[in-house]
PDB file of N, CA and C in Angstrom:
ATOM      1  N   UNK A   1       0.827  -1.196   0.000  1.00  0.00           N
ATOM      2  CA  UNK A   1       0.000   0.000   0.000  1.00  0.00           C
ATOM      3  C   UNK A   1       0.870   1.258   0.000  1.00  0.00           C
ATOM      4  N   UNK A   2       1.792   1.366   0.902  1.00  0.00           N
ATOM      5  CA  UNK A   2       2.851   2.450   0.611  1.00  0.00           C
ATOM      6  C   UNK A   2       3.070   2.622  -0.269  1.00  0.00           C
ATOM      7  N   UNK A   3       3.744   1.824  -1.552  1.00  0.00           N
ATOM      8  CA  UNK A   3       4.571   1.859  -2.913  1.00  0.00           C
ATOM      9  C   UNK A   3       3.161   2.581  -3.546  1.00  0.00           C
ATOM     10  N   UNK A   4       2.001   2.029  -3.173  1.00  0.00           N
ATOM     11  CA  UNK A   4       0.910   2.788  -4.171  1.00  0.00           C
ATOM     12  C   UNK A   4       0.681   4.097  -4.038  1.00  0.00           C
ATOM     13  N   UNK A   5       1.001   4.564  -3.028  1.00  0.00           N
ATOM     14  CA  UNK A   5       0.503   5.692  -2.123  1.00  0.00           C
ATOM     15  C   UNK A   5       1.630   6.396  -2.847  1.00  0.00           C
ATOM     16  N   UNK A   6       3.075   6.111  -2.680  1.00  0.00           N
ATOM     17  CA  UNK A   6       4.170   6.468  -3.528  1.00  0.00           C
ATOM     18  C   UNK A   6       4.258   7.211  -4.837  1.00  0.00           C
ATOM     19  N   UNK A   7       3.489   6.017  -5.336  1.00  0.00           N
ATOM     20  CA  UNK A   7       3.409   5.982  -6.840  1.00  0.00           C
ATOM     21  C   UNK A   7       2.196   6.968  -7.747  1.00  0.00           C
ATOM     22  N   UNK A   8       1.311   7.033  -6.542  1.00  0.00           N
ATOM     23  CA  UNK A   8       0.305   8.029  -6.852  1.00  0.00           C
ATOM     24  C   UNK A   8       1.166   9.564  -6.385  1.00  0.00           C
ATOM     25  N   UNK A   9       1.810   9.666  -5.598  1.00  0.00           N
ATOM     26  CA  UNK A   9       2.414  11.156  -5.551  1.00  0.00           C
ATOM     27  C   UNK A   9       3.320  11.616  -6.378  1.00  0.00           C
ATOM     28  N   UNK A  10       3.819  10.495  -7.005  1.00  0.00           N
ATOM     29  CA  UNK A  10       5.217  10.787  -8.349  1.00  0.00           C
ATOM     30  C   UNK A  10       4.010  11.120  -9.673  1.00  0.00           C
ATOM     31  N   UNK A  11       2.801  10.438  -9.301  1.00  0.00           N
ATOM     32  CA  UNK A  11       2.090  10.089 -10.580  1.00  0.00           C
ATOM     33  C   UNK A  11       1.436  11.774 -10.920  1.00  0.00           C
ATOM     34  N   UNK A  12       1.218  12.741  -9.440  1.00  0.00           N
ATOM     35  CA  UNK A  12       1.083  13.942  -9.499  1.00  0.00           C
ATOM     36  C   UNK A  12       1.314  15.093  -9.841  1.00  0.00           C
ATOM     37  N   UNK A  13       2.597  14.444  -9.219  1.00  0.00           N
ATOM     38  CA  UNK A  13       3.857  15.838  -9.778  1.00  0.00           C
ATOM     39  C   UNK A  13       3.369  16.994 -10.972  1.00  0.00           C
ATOM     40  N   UNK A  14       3.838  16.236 -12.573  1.00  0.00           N
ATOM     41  CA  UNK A  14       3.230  16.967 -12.924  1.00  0.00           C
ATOM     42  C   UNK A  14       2.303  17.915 -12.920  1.00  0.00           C
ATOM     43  N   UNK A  15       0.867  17.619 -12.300  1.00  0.00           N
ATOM     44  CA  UNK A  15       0.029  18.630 -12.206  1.00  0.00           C
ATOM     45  C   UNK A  15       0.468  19.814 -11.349  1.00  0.00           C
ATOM     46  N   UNK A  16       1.475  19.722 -10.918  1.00  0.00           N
ATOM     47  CA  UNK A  16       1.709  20.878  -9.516  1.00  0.00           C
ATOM     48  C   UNK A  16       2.964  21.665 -10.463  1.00  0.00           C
ATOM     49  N   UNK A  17       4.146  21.287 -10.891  1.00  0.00           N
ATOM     50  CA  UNK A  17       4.581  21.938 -11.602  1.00  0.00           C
ATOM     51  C   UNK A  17       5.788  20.911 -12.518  1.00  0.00           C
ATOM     52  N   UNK A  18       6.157  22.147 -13.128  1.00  0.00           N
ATOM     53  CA  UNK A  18       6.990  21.308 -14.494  1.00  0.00           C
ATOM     54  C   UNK A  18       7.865  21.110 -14.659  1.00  0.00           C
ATOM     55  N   UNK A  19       8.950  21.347 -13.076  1.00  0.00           N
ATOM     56  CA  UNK A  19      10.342  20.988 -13.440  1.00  0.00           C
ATOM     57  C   UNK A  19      10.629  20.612 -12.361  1.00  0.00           C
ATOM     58  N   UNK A  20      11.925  19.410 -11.608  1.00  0.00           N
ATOM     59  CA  UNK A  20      12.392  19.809 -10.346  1.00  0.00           C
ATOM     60  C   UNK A  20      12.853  20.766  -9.520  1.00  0.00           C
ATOM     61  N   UNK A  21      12.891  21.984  -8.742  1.00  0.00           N
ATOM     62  CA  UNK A  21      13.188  22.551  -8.370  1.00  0.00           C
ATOM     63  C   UNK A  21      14.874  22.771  -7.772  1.00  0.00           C
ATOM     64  N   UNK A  22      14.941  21.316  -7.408  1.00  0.00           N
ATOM     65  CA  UNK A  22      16.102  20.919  -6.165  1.00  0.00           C
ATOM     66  C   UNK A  22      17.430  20.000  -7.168  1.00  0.00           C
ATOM     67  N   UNK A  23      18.577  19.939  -6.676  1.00  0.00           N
ATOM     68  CA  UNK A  23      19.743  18.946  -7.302  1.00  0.00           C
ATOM     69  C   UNK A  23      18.851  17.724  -6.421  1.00  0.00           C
ATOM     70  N   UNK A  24      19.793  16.700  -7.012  1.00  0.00           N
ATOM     71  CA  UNK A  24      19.770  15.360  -6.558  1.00  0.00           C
ATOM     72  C   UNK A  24      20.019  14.849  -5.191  1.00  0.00           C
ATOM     73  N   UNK A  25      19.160  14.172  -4.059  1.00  0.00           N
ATOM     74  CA  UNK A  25      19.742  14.105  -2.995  1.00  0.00           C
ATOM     75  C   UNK A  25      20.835  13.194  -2.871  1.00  0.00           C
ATOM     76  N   UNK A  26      21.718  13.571  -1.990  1.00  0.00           N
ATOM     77  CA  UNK A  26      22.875  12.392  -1.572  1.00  0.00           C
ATOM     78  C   UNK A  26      22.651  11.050  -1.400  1.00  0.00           C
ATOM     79  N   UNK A  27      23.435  10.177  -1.836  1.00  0.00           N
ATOM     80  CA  UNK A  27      23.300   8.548  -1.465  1.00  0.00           C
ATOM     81  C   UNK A  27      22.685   8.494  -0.274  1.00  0.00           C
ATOM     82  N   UNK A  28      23.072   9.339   0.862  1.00  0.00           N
ATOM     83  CA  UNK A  28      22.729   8.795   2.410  1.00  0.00           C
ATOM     84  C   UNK A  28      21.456   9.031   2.715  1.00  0.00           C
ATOM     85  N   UNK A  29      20.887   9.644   1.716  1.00  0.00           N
ATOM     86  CA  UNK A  29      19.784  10.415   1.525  1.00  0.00           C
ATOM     87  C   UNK A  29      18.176   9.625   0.920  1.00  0.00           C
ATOM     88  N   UNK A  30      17.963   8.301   1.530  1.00  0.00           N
ATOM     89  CA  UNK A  30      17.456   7.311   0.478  1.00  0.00           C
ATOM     90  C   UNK A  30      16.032   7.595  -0.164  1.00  0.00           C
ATOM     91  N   UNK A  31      15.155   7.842   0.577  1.00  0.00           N
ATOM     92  CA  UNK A  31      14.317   8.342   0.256  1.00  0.00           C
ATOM     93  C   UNK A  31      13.964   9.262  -0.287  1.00  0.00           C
ATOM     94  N   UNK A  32      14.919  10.667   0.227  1.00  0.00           N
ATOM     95  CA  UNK A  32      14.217  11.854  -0.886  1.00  0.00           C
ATOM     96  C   UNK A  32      15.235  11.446  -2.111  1.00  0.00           C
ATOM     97  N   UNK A  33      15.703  10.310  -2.443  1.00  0.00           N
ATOM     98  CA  UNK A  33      16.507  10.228  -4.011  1.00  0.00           C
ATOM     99  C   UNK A  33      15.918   9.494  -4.361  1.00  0.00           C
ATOM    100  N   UNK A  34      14.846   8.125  -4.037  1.00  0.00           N
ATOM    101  CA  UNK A  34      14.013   7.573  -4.662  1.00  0.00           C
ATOM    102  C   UNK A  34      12.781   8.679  -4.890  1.00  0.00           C
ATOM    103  N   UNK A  35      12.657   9.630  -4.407  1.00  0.00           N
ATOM    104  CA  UNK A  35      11.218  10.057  -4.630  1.00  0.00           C
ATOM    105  C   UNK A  35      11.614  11.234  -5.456  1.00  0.00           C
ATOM    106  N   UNK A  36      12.840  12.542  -5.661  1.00  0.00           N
ATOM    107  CA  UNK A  36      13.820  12.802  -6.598  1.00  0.00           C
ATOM    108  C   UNK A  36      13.770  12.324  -7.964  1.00  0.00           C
ATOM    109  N   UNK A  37      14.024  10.524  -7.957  1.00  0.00           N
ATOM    110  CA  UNK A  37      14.247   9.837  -9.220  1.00  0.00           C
ATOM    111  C   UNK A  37      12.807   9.599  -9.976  1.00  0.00           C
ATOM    112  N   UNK A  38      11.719   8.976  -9.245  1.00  0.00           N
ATOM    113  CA  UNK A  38      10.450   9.290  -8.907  1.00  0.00           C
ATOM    114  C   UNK A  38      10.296  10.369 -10.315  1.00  0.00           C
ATOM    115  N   UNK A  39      10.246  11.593  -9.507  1.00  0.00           N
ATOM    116  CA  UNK A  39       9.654  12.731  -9.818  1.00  0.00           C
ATOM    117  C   UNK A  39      10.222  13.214 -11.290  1.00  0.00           C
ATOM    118  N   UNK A  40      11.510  12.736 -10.924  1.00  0.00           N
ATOM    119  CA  UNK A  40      12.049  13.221 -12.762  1.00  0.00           C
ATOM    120  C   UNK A  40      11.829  11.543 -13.602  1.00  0.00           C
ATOM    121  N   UNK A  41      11.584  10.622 -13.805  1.00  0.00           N
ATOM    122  CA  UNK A  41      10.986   9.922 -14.181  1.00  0.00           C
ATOM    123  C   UNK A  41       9.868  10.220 -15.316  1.00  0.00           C
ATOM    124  N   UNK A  42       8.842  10.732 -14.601  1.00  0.00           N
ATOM    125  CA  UNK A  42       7.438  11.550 -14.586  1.00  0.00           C
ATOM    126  C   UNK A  42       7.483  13.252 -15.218  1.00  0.00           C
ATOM    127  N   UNK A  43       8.730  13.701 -15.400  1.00  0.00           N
ATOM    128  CA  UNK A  43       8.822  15.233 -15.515  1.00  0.00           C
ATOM    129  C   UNK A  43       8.381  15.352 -17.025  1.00  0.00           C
ATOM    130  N   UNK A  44       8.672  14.528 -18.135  1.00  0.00           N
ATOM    131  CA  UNK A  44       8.293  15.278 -19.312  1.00  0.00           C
ATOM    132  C   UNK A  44       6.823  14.805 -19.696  1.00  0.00           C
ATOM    133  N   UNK A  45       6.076  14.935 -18.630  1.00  0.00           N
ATOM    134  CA  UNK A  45       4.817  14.382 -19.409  1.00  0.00           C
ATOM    135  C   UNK A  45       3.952  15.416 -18.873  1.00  0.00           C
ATOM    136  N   UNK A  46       2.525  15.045 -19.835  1.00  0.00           N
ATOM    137  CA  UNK A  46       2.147  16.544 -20.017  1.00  0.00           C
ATOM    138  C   UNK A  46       0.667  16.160 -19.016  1.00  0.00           C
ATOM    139  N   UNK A  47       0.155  17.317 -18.431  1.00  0.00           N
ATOM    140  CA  UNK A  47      -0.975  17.516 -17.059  1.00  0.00           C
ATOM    141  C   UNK A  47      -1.794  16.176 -17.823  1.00  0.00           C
ATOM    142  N   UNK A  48      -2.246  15.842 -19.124  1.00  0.00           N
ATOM    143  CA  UNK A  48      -3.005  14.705 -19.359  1.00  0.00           C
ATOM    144  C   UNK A  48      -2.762  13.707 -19.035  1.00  0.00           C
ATOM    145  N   UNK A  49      -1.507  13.302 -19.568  1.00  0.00           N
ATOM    146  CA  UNK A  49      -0.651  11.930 -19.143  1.00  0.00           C
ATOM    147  C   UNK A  49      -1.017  12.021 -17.760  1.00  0.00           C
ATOM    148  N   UNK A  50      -0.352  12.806 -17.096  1.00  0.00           N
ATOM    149  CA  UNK A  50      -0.646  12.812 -15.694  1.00  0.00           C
ATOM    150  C   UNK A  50      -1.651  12.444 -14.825  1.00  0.00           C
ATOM    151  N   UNK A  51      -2.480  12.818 -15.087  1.00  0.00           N
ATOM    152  CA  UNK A  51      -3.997  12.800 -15.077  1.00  0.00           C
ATOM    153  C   UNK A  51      -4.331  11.786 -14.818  1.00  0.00           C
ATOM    154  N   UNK A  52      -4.159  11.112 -16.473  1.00  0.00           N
ATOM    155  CA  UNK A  52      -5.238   9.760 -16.542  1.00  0.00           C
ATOM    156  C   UNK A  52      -4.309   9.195 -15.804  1.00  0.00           C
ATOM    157  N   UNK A  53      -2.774   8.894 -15.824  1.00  0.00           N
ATOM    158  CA  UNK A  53      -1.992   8.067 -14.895  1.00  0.00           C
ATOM    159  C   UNK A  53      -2.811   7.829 -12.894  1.00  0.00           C
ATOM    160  N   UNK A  54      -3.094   9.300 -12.661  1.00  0.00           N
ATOM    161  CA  UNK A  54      -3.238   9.288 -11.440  1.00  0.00           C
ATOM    162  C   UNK A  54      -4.871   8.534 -11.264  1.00  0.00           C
ATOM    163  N   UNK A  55      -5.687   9.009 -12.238  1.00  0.00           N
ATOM    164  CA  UNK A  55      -6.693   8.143 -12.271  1.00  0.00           C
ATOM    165  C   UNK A  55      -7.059   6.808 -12.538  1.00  0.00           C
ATOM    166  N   UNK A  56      -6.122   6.401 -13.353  1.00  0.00           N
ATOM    167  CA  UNK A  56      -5.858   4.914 -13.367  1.00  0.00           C
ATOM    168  C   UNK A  56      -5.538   4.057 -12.386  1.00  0.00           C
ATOM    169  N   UNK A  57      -4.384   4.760 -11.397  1.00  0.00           N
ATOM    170  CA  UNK A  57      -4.075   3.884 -10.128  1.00  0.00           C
ATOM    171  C   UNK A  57      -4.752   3.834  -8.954  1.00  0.00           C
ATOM    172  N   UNK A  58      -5.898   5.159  -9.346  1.00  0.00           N
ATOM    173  CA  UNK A  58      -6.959   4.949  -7.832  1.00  0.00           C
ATOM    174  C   UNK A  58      -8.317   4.370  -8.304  1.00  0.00           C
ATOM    175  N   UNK A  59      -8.125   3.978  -9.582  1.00  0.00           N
ATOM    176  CA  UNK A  59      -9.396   2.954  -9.998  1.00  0.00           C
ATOM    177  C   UNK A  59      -8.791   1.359  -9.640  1.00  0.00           C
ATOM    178  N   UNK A  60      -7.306   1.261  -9.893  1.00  0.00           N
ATOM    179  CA  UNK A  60      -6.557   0.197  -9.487  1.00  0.00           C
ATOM    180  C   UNK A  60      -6.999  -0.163  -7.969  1.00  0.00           C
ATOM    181  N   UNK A  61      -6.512   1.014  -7.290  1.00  0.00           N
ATOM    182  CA  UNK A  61      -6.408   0.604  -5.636  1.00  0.00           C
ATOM    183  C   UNK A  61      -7.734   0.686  -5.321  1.00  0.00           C
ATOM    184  N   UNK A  62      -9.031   1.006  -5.540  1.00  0.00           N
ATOM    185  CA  UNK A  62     -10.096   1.070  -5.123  1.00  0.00           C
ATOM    186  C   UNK A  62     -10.342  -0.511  -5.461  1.00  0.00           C
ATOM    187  N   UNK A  63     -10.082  -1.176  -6.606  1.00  0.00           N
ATOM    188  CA  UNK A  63     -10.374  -2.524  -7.071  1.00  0.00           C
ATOM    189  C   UNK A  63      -9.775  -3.709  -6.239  1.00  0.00           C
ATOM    190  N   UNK A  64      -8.535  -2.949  -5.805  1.00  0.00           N
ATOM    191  CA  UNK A  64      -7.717  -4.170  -4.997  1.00  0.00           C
ATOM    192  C   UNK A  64      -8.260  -4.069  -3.651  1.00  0.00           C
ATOM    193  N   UNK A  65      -8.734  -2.963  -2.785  1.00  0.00           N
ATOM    194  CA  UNK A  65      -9.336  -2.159  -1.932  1.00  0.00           C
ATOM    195  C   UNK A  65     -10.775  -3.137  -1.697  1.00  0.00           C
ATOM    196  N   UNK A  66     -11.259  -3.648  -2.670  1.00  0.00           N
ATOM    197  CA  UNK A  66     -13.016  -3.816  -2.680  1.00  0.00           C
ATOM    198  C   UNK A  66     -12.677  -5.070  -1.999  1.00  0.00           C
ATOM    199  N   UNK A  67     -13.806  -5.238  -0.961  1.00  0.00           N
ATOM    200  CA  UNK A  67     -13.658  -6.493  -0.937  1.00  0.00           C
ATOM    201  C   UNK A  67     -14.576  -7.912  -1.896  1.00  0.00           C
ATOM    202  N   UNK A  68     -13.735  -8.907  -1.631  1.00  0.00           N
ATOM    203  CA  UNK A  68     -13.878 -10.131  -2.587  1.00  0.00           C
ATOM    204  C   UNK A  68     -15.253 -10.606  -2.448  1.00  0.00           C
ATOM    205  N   UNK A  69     -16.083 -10.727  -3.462  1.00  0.00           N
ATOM    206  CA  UNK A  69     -17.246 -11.027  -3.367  1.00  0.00           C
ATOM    207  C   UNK A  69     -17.341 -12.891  -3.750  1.00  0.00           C
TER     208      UNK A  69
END
């Protein structure tokens, strides 16, 4: 559930703005350089891409979310 939760905030980015702001964090640094790598990953795509991306993975997690009938 984390990695999704993750993956939906990289999946955002875009909509908030269009470039990284910051250099790269340090090795010792693990997390804000996975979420860094994350974010530029995701940087050349445009508010649509974005979009449907972010809407796609909370139609995902709502599905995995439901329970089993």
């Amino acid at each position: 559930m984390r990695t999704s939760l993750f993956c939906m905030d990289c999946s955002s980015k875009p909509l908030v703005a269009q470039s990284i702001p910051v250099s790269r964090p340090g090795i010792f640094n693990m997390r804000d350089r996975a979420k860094w790598d994350a974010w530029k990953a995701v940087e050349a795509k445009s508010k649509e891409e974005a979009m449907n991306d972010y809407i796609t993975k909370v139609k995902q997690l709502l599905e995995e979310a439901a329970p089993a009938s």
